[in-house]
N, C-alpha and C. Protein backbone atom coordinates (compact mmCIF):
# COMPACT_ATOMS: atom_id res chain seq x y z
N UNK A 1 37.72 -9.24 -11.48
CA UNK A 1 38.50 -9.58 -12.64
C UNK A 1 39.71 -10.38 -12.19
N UNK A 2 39.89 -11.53 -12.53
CA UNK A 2 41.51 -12.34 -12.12
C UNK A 2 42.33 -12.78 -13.71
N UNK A 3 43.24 -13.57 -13.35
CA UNK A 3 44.07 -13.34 -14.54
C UNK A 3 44.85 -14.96 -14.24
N UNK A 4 45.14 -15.53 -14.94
CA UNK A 4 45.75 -16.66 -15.36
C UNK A 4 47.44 -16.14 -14.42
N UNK A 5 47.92 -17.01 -13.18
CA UNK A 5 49.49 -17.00 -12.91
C UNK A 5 50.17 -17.30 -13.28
N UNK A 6 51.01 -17.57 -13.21
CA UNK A 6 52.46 -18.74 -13.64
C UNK A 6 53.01 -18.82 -12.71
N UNK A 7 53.23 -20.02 -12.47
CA UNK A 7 54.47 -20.71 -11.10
C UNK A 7 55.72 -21.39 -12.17
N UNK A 8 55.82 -21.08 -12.78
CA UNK A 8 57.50 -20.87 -13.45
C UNK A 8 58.64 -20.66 -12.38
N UNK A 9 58.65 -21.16 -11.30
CA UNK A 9 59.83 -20.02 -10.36
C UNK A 9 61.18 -20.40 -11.01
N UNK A 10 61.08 -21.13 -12.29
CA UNK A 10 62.69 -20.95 -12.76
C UNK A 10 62.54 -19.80 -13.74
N UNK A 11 61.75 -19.10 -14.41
CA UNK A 11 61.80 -18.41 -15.30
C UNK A 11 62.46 -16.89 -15.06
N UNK A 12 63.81 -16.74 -15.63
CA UNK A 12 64.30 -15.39 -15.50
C UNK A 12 64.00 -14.18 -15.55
N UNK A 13 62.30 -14.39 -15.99
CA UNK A 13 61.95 -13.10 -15.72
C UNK A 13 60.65 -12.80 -14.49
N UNK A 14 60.74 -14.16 -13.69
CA UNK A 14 59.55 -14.27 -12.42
C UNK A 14 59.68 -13.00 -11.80
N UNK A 15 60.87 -12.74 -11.26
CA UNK A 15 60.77 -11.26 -10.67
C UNK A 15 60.20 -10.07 -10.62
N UNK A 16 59.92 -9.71 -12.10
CA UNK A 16 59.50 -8.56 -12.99
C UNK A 16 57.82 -8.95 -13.94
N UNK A 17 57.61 -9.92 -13.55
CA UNK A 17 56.30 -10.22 -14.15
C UNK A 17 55.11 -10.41 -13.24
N UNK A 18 54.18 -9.60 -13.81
CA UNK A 18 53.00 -9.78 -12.94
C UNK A 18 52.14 -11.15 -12.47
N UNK A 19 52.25 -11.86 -13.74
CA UNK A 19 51.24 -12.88 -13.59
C UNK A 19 52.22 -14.19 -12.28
N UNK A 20 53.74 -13.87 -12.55
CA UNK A 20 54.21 -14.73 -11.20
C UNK A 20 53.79 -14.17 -9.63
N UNK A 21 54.09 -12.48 -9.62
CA UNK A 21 54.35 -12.34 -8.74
C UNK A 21 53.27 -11.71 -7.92
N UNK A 22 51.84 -11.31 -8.59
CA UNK A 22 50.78 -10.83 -7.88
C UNK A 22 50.26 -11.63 -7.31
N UNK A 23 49.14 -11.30 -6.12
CA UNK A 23 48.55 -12.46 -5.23
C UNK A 23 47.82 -13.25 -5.72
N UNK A 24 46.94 -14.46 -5.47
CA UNK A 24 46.04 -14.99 -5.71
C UNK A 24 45.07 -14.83 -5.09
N UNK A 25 44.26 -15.10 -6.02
CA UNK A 25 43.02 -15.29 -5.29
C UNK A 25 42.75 -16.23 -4.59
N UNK A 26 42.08 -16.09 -3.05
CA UNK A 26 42.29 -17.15 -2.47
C UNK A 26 41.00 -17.98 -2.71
N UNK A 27 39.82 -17.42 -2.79
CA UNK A 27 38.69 -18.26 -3.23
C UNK A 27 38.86 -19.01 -4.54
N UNK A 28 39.76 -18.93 -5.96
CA UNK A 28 39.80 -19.30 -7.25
C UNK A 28 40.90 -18.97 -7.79
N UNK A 29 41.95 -19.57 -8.39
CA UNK A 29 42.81 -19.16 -9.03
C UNK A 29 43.13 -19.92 -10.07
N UNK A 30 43.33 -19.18 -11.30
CA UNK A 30 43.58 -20.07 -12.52
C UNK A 30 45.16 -19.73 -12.53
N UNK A 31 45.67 -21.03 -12.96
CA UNK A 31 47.17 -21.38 -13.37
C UNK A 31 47.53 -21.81 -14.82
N UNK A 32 48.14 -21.60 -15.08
CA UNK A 32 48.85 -22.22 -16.77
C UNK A 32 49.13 -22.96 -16.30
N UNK A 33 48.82 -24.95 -16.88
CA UNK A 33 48.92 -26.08 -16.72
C UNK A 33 50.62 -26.47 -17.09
N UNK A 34 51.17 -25.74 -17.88
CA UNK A 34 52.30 -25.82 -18.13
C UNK A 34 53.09 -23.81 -18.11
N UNK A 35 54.35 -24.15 -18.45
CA UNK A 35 54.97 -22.99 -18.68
C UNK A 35 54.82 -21.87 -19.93
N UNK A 36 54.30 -21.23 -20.21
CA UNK A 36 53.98 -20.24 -21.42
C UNK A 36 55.37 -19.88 -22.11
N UNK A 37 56.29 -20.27 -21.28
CA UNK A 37 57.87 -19.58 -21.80
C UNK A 37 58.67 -20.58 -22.82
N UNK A 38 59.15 -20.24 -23.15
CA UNK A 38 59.54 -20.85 -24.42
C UNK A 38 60.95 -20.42 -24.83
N UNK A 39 62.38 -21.04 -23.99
CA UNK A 39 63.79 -20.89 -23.47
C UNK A 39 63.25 -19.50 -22.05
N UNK A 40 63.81 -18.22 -23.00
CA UNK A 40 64.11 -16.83 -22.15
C UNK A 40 63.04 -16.41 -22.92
N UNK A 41 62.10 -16.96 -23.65
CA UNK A 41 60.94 -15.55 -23.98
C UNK A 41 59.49 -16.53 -23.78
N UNK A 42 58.57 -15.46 -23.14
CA UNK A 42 57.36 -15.52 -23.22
C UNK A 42 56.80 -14.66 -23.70
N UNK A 43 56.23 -15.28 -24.62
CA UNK A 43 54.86 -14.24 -25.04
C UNK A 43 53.53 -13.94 -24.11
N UNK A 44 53.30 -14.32 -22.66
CA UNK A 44 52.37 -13.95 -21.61
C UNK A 44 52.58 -12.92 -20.53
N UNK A 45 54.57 -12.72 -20.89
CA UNK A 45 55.15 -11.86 -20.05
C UNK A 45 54.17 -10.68 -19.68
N UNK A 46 54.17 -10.33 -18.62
CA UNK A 46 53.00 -9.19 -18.11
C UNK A 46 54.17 -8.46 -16.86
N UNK A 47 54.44 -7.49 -18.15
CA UNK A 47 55.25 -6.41 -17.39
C UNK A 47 54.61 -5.40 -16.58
N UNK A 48 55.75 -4.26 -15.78
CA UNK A 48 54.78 -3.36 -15.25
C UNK A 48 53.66 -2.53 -15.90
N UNK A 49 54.38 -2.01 -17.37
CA UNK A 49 53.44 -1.28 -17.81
C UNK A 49 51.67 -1.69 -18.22
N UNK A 50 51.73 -3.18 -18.40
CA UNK A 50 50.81 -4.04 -18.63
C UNK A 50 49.95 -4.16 -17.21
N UNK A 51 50.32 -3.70 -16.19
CA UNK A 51 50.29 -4.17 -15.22
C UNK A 51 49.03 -2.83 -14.89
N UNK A 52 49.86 -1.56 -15.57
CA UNK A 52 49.18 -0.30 -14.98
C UNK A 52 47.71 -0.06 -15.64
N UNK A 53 47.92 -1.19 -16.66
CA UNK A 53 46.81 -0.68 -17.72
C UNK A 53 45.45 -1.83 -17.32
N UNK A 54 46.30 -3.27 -16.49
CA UNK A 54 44.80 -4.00 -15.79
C UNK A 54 44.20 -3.55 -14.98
N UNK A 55 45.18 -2.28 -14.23
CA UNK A 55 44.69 -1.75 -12.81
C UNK A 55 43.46 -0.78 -13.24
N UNK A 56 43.78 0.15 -14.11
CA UNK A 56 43.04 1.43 -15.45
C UNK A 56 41.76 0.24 -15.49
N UNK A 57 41.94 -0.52 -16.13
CA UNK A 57 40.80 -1.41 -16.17
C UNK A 57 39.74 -1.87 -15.34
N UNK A 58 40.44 -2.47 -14.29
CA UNK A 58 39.50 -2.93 -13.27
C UNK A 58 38.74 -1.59 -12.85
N UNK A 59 39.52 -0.33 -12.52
CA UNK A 59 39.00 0.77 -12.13
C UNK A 59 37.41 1.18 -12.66
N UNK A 60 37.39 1.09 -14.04
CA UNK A 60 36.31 1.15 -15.05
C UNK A 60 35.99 0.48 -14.74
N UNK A 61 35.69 -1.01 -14.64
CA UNK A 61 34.93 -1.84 -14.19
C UNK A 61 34.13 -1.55 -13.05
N UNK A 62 34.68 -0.85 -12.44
CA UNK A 62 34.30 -0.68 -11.05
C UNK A 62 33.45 0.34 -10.81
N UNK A 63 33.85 1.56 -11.36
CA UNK A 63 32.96 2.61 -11.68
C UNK A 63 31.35 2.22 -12.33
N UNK A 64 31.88 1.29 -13.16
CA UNK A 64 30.39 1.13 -13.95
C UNK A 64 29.69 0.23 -13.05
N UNK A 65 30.18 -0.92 -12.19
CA UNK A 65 29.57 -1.29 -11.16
C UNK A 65 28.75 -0.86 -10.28
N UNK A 66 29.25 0.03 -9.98
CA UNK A 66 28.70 1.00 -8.86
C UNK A 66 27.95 2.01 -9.37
């Protein structure tokens, strides 16, 4: 499962958002062609809690994989 990044590194909330700051994939990685943010707000923001619930996810995925 991968997820769309953002290379925003001006965006004030790069720090605290998943989609800046998790790894890539090194075989494929999709990027937003532009910035999703819009001044100080994005609506793609992917906080921690968002974060706990892709992990919950993939998990299931994985289970049913196997």
């Amino acid at each position: 499962m991968d997820i769309t990044k953002c290379s925003d590194d001006t965006c004030p909330l790069k720090d605290i958002c998943y989609r800046f700051t998790c790894e890539a994939n090194p075989e494929m990685q999709a990027y937003f062609m532009d910035s999703p943010r819009d001044q100080d707000k994005c609506e793609m923001f992917w906080g921690k809690q968002s974060e706990n619930i892709f992990n919950q996810l993939k998990n299931i995925i994985n289970e049913k994989e196997n």
